[in-house]
Protein backbone atom coordinates (compact mmCIF):
# COMPACT_ATOMS: atom_id res chain seq x y z
CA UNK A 1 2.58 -9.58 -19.79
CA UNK A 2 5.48 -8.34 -21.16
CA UNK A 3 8.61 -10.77 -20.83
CA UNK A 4 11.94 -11.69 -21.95
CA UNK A 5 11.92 -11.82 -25.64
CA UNK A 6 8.60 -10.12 -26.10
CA UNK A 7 8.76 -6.50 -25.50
CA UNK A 8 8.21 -4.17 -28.31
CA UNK A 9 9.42 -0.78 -28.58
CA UNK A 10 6.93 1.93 -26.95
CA UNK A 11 5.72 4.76 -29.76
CA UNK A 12 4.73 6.80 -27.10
CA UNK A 13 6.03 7.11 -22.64
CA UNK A 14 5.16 9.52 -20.42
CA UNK A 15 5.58 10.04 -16.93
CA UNK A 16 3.39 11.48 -14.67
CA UNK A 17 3.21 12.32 -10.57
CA UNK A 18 1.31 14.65 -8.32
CA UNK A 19 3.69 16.96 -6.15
CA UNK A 20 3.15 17.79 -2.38
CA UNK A 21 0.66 20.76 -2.98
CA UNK A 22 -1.15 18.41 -5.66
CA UNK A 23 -0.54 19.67 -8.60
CA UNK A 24 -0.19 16.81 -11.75
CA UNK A 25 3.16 16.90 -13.98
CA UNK A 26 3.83 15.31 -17.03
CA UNK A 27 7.25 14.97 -18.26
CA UNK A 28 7.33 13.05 -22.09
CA UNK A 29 9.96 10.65 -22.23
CA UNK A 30 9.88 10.68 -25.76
CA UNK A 31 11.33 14.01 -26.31
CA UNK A 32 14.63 12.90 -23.74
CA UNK A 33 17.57 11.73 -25.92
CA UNK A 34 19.82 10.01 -23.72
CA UNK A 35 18.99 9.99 -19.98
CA UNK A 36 16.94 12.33 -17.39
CA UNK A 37 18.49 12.07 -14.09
CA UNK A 38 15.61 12.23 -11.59
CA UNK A 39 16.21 13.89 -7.62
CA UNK A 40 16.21 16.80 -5.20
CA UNK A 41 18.75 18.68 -6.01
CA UNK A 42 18.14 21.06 -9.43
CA UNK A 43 21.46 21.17 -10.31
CA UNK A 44 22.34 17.68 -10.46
CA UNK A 45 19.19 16.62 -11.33
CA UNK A 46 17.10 17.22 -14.32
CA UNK A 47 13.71 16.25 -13.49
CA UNK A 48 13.37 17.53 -9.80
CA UNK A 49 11.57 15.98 -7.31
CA UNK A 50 11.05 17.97 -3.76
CA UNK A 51 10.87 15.16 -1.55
CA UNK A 52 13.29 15.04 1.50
CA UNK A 53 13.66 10.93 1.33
CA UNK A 54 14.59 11.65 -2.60
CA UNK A 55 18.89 11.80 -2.83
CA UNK A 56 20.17 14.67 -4.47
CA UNK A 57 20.56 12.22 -7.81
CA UNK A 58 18.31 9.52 -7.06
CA UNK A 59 17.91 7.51 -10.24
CA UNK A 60 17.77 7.94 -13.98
CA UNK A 61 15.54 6.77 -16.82
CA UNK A 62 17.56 6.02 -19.80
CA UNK A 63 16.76 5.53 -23.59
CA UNK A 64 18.00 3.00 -25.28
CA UNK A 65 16.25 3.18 -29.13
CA UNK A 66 12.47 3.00 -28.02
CA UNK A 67 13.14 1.26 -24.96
CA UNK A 68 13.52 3.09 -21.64
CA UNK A 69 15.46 1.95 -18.51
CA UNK A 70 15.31 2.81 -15.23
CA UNK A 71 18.63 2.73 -12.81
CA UNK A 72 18.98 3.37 -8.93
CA UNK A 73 22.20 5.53 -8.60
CA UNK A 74 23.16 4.58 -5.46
CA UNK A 75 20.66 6.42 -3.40
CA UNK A 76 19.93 6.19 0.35
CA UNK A 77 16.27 4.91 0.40
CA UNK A 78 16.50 3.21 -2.47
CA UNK A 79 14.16 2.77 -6.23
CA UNK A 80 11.29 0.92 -6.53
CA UNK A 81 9.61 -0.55 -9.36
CA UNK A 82 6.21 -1.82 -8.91
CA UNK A 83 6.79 -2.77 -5.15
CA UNK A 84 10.35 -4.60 -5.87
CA UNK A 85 13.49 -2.76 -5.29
CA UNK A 86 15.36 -2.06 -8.57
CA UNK A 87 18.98 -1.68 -9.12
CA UNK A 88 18.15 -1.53 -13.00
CA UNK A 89 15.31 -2.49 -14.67
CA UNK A 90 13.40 -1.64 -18.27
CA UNK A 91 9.91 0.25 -18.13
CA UNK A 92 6.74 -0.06 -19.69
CA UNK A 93 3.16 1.73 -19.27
CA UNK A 94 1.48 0.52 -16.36
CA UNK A 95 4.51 0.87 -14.18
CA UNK A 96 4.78 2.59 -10.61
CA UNK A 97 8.08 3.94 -9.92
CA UNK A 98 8.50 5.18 -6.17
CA UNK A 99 11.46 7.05 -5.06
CA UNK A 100 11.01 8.45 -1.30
CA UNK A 101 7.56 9.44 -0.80
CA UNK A 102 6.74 9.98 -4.28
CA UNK A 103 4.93 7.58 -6.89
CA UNK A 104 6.15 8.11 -10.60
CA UNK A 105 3.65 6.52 -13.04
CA UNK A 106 4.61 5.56 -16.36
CA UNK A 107 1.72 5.71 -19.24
CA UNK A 108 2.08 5.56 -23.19
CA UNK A 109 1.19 3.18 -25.97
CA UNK A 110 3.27 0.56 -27.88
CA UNK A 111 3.03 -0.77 -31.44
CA UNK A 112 -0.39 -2.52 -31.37
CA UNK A 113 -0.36 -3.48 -27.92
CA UNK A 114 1.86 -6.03 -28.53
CA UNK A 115 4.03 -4.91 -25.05
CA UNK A 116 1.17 -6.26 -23.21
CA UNK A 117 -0.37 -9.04 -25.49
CA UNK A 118 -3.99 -9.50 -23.70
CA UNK A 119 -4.15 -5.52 -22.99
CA UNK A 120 -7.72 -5.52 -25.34
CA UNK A 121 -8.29 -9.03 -25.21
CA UNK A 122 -11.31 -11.10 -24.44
CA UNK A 123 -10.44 -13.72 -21.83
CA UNK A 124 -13.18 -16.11 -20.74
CA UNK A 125 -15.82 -13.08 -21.07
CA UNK A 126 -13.30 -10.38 -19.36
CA UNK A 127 -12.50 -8.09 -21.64
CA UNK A 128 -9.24 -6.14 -20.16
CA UNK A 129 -9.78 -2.67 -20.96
CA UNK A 130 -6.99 -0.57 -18.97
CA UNK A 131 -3.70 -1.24 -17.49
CA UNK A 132 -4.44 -0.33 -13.71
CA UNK A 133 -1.10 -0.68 -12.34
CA UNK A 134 1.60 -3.01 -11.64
CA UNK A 135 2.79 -5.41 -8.77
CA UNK A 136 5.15 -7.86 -7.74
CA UNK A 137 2.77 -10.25 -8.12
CA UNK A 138 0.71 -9.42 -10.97
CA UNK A 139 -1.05 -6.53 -13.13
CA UNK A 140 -4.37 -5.00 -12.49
CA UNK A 141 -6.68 -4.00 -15.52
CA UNK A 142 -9.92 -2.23 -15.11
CA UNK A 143 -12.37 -4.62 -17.03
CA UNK A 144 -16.01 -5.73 -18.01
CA UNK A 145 -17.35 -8.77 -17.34
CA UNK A 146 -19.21 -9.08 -20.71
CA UNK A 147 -22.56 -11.32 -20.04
CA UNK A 148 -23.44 -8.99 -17.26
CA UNK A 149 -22.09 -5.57 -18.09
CA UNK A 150 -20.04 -5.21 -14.91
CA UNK A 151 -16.67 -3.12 -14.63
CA UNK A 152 -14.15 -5.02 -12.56
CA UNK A 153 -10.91 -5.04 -12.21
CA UNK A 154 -8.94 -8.16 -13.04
CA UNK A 155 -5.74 -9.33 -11.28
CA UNK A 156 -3.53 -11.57 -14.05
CA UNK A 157 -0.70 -13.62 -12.28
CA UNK A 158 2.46 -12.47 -13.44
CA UNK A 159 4.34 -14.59 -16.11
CA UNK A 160 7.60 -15.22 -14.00
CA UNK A 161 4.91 -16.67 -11.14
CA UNK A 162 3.20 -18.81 -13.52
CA UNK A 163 6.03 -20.72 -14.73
CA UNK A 164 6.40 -21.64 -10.85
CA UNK A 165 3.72 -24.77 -9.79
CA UNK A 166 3.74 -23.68 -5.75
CA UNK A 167 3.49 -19.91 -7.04
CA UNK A 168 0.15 -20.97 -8.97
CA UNK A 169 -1.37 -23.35 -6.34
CA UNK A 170 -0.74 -20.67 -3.30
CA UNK A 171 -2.61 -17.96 -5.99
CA UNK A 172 -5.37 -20.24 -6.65
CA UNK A 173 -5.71 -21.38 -3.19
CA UNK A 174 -5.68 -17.63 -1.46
CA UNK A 175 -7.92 -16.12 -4.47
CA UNK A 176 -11.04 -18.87 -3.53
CA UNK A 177 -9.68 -18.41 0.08
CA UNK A 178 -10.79 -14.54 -0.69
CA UNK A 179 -13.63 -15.59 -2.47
CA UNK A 180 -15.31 -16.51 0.02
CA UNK A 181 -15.09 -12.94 2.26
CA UNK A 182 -18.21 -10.84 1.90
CA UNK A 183 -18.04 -7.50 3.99
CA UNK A 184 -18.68 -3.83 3.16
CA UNK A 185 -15.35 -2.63 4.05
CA UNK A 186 -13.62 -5.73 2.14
CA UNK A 187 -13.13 -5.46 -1.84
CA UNK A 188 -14.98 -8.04 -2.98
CA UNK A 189 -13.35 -11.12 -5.32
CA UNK A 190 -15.61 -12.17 -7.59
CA UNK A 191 -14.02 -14.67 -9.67
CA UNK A 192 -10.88 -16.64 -9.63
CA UNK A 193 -10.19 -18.86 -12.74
CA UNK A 194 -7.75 -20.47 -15.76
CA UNK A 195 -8.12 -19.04 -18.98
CA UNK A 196 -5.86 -20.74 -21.54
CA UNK A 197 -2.78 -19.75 -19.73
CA UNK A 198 -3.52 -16.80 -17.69
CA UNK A 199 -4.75 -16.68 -14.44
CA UNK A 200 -7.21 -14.36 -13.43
CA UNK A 201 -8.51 -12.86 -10.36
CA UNK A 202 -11.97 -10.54 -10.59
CA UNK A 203 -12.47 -8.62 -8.09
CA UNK A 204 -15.10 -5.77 -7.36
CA UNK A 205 -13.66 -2.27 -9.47
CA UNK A 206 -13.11 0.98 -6.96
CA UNK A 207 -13.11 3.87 -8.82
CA UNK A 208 -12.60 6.36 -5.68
CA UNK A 209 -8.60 5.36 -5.98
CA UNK A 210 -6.38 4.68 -2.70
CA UNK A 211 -5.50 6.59 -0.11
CA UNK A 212 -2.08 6.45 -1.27
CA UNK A 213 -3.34 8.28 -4.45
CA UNK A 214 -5.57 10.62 -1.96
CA UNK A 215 -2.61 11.68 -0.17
CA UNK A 216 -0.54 12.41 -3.00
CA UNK A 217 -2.69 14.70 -4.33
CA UNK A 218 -4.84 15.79 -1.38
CA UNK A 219 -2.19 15.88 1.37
CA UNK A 220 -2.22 14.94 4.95
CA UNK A 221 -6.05 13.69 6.01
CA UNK A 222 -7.88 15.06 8.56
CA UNK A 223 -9.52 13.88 11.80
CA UNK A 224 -12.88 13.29 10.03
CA UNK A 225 -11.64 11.23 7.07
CA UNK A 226 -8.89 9.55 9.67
CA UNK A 227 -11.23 8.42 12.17
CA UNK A 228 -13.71 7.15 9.18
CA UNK A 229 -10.98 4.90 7.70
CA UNK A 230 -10.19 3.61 11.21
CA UNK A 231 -13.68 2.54 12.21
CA UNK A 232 -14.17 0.94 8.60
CA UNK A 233 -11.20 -0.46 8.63
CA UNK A 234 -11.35 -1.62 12.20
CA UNK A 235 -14.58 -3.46 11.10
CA UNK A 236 -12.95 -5.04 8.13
CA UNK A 237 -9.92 -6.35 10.21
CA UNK A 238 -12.61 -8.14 13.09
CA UNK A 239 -14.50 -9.37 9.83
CA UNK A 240 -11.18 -10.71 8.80
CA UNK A 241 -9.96 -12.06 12.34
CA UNK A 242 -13.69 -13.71 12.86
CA UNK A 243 -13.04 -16.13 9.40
CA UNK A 244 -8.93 -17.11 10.59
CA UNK A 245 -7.47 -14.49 8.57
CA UNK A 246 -4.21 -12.00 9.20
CA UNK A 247 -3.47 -9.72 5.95
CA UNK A 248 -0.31 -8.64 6.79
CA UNK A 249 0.04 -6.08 4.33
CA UNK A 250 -2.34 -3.81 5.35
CA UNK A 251 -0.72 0.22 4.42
CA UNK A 252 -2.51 3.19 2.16
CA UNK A 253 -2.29 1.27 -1.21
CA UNK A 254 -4.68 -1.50 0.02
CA UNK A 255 -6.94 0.95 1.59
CA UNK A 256 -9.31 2.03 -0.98
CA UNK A 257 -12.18 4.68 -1.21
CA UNK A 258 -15.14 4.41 -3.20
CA UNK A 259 -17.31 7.76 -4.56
CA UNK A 260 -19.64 7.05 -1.39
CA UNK A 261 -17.10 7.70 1.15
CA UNK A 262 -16.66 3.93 2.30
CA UNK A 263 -13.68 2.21 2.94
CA UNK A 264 -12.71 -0.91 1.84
CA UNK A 265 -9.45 -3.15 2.53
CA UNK A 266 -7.96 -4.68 -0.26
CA UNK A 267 -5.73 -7.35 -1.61
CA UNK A 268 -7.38 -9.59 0.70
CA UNK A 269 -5.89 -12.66 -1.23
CA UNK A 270 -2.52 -12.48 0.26
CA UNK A 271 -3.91 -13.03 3.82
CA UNK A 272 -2.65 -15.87 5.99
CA UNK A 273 -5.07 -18.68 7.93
CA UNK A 274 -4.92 -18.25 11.68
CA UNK A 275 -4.46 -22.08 12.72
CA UNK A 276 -5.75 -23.78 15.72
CA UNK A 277 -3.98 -22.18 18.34
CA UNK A 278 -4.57 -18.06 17.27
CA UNK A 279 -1.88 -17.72 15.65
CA UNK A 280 -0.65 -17.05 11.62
CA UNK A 281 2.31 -18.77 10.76
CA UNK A 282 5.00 -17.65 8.55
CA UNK A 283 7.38 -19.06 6.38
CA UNK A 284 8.99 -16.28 6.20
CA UNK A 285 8.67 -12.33 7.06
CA UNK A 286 6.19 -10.73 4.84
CA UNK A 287 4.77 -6.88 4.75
CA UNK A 288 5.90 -3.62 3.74
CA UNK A 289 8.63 -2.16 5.56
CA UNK A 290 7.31 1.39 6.49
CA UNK A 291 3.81 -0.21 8.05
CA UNK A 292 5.28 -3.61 9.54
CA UNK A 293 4.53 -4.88 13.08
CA UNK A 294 7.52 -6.10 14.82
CA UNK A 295 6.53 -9.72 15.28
CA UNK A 296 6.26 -9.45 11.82
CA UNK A 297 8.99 -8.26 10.72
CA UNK A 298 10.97 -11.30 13.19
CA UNK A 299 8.88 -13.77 11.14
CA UNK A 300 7.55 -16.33 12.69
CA UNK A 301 3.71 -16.10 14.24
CA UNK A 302 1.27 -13.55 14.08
CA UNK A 303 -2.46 -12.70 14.58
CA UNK A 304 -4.20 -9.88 14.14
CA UNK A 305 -3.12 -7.38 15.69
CA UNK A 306 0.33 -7.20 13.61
CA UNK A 307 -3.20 -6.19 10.85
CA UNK A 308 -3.46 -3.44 13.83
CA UNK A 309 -0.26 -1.99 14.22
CA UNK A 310 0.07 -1.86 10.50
CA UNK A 311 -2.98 0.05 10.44
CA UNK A 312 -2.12 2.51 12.97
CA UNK A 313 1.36 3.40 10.42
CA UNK A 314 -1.22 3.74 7.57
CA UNK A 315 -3.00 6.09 9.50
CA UNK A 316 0.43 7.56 10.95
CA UNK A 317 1.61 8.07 7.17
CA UNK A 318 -2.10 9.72 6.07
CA UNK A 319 -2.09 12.32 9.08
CA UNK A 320 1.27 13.63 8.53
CA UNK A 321 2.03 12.87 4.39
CA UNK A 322 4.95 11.05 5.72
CA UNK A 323 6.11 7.47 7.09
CA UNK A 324 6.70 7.18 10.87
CA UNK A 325 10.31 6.21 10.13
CA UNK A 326 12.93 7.19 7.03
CA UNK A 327 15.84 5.46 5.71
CA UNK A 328 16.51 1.99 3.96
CA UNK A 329 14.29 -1.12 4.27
CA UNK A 330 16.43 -2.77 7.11
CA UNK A 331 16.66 0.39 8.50
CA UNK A 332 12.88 1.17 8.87
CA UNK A 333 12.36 -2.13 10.18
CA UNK A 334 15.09 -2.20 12.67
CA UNK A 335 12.79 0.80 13.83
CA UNK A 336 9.72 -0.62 14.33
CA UNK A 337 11.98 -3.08 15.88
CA UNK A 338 13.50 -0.80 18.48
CA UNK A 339 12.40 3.27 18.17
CA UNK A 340 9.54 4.84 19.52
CA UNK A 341 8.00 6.70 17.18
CA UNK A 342 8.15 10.58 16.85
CA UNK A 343 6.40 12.84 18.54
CA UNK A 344 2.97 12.74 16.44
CA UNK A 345 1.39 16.10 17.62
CA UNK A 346 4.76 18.26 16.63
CA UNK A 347 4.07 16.64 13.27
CA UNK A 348 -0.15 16.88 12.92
CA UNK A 349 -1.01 18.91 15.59
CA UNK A 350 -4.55 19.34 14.64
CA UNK A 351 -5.17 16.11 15.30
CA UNK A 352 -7.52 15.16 18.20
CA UNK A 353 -6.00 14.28 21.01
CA UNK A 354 -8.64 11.35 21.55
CA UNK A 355 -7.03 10.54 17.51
CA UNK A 356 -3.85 10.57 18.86
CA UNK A 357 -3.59 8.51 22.03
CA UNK A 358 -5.43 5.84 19.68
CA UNK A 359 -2.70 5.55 16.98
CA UNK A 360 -0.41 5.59 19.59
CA UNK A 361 -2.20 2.62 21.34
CA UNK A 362 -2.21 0.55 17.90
CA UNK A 363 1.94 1.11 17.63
CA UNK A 364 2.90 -0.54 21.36
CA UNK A 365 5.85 -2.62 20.41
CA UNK A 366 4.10 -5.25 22.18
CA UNK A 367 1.21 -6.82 20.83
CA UNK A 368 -0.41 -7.36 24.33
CA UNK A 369 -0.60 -3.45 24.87
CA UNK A 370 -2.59 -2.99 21.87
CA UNK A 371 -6.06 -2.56 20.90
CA UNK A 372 -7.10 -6.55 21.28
CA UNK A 373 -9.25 -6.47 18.00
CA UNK A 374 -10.33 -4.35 14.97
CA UNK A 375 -13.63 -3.96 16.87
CA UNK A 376 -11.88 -2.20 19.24
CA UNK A 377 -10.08 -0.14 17.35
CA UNK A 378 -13.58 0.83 15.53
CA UNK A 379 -15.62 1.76 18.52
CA UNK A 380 -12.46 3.67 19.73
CA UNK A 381 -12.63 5.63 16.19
CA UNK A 382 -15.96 6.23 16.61
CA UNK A 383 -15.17 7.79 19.84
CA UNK A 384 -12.97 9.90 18.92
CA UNK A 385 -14.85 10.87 15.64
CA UNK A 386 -17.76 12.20 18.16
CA UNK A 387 -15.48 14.02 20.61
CA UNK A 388 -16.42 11.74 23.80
CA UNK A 389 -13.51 11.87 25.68
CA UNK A 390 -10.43 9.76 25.04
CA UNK A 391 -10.27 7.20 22.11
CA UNK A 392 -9.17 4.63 24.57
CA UNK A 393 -10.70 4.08 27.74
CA UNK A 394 -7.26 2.89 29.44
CA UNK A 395 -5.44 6.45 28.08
CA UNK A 396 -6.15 9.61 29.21
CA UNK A 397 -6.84 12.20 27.54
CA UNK A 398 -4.12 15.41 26.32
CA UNK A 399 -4.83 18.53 27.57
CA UNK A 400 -2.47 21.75 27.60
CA UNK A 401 0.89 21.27 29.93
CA UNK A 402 0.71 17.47 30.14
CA UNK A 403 3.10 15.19 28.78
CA UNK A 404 3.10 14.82 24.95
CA UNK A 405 0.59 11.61 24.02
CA UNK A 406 3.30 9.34 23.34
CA UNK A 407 5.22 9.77 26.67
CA UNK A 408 1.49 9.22 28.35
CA UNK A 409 1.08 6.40 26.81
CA UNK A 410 4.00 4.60 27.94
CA UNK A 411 3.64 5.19 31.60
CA UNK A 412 -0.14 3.75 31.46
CA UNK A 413 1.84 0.72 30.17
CA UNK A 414 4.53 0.40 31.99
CA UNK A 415 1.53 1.46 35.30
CA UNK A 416 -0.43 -1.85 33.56
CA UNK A 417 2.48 -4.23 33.73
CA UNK A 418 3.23 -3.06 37.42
């Protein structure tokens, strides 16, 4: 991986995004001179992004010689870069900006692939063919396990985590930890191993993409495709639960589709043991901030149904193309802290209403009042998939002239507690 003192100069940049009707732009960074100032608003901004949680001027890439930087410009939701919030940072192919609701990738080639010096390598009988993307924690490649003529892709540890000992033991540790998973609706890690030194985690290669990636380009989901990734997921979170395990970062870039139609939950190598008395414990708050349970969020234990709540704002943010709250990170979480959540069928209302009093079940603020297990939440998908009556037995179901699901929802709780 690139680092200090060993980036070259790119010959070629490009970025590239899907907008909300899914068309693909391209914008060639090698053709801007100075700076492109990327946001909503056309006249301040030259590279305009329609995206309602995108500031007027949001950020701006600027050259520098070859070299390209990207800078946050004060906005109100904030850059990312690769899952880390930026205030300034330089760019290189591989990279996922996000700004709002909108992913930015960044492709191109550099002077014999020195920016990434194994890009093309052979390591240990991996050859690393493609840059997948980029994370906080490492880079993806799609590869090919040589001897046996297998595409994978191949997680390398990040260089800034592999100068740290603990940073290397708890990646070696989780990877065999993940190793050892074998479900249909789990990614599958293959391989976890030192080469020279470079860490490497195989894992199985999905070439159906994200949903993250399906709702960029596709849109909001519908109840079909919804209640399908809630009944597989559901199944891989009670696999999951059933072997001690809490992801805690379960959201739409972790949910991936393959060409069959399955869906499997990835990234299982961050997940955290359940210990001896149910419960995950923290050292400190971990998740994304649009899809994070409360409990979570306070730090401290969890079990799985923080997996299920997180779920439910995956499936929240895939029915409606947007998150179930706006703003900054501590704002979002103070949220799921304290807000209900909108009214769901002013925003999808073609969802089922069987669809809808089940998402609503897996965001209770308290983790007693929902679904008790990804089992649970699957049969209840499968429910409401085949139109039998309400996805939860303990909600009722919304007809014309009642009160909106989420209202419903709370006086069945608040009827339970009594």
């Amino acid at each position: 991986m690139m680092g200090p003192g060993i980036s070259m100069p790119a010959t070629s940049m490009k970025l590239s995004y899907h907008t909300a009707d899914g068309s693909y732009r391209a914008y060639d960074l090698m053709k801007v001179s100075d700076a492109v100032i990327i946001g909503r608003d056309r006249q301040l901004s030259k590279l305009v992004i329609p995206d309602a949680q995108v500031s007027r001027s949001h950020c701006v890439i600027a050259r520098k010689g070859d070299r390209f930087y990207l800078e946050d410009l004060g906005s109100r939701n904030g850059t990312w870069l690769n899952d880390s919030q930026i205030t300034k940072s330089e760019l290189r192919p591989g990279d996922i900006i996000r700004i709002g609701g909108t992913d930015l990738h960044i492709g191109g080639g550099v002077q014999s692939g020195a920016d990434d010096p194994i890009l093309g390598r052979d390591l240990g009988g991996f050859e690393l063919m493609e840059i997948l993307g980029r994370g906080s924690y490492g880079t993806v490649y799609r590869g090919l396990q040589v001897a046996l003529g297998r595409p994978v892709a191949i997680k390398v540890l990040d260089e800034k985590h592999r100068k740290n000992p603990e940073q290397v033991k708890s990646f070696l540790n989780e990877a065999r930890a993940a190793g050892r998973l074998n479900h249909p609706n789990l990614v599958q890690v293959h391989d976890v191993r030192q080469i020279d030194e470079y860490f490497l985690l195989v894992m199985e290669l999905i070439n159906g993409g994200s949903m993250a990636d399906r709702l960029r380009i596709e849109g909001p989901q519908n109840n079909e495709v919804l209640c399908a990734i809630l009944e597989d997921m559901g199944n891989a979170l009670s696999y999951a639960a059933s072997q001690k395990l809490v992801h805690r970062d379960v959201k739409p870039d972790n949910i991936l589709a393959t060409a069959e139609g399955v869906y499997k939950l990835a990234d299982l190598g961050i997940a955290t043991p359940i210990s001896g008395d149910g419960q995950a414990h923290q050292v400190k708050a971990f998740g994304s901030a649009h899809y994070v349970a409360p409990e979570q969020a306070r730090g401290g234990s969890i079990d799985s149904r923080a997996d299920i709540y997180a779920l439910g704002a995956s499936i929240w943010h895939l029915a409606t193309g947007k998150p179930m709250f706006d703003g900054t990170s501590r704002q979002i979480i103070a949220c799921h802290l304290n807000t209900e959540p909108p009214d769901l069928l002013q925003l999808a209302p073609r969802l089922s209403a069987p669809l809808v009093d089940l998402i609503y079940h897996m965001l209770a603020k308290n983790p007693e009042d929902r679904p008790h297990s990804g089992e649970a939440v699957a049969e209840a998908a499968r429910l409401a998939r085949d139109g039998k009556g309400a996805a939860m037995s303990k909600h009722p179901t919304v007809t014309s002239g009642r009160l909106p699901a989420r209202r419903r929802v709370r006086r069945v709780v608040r009827r339970r507690r009594r």
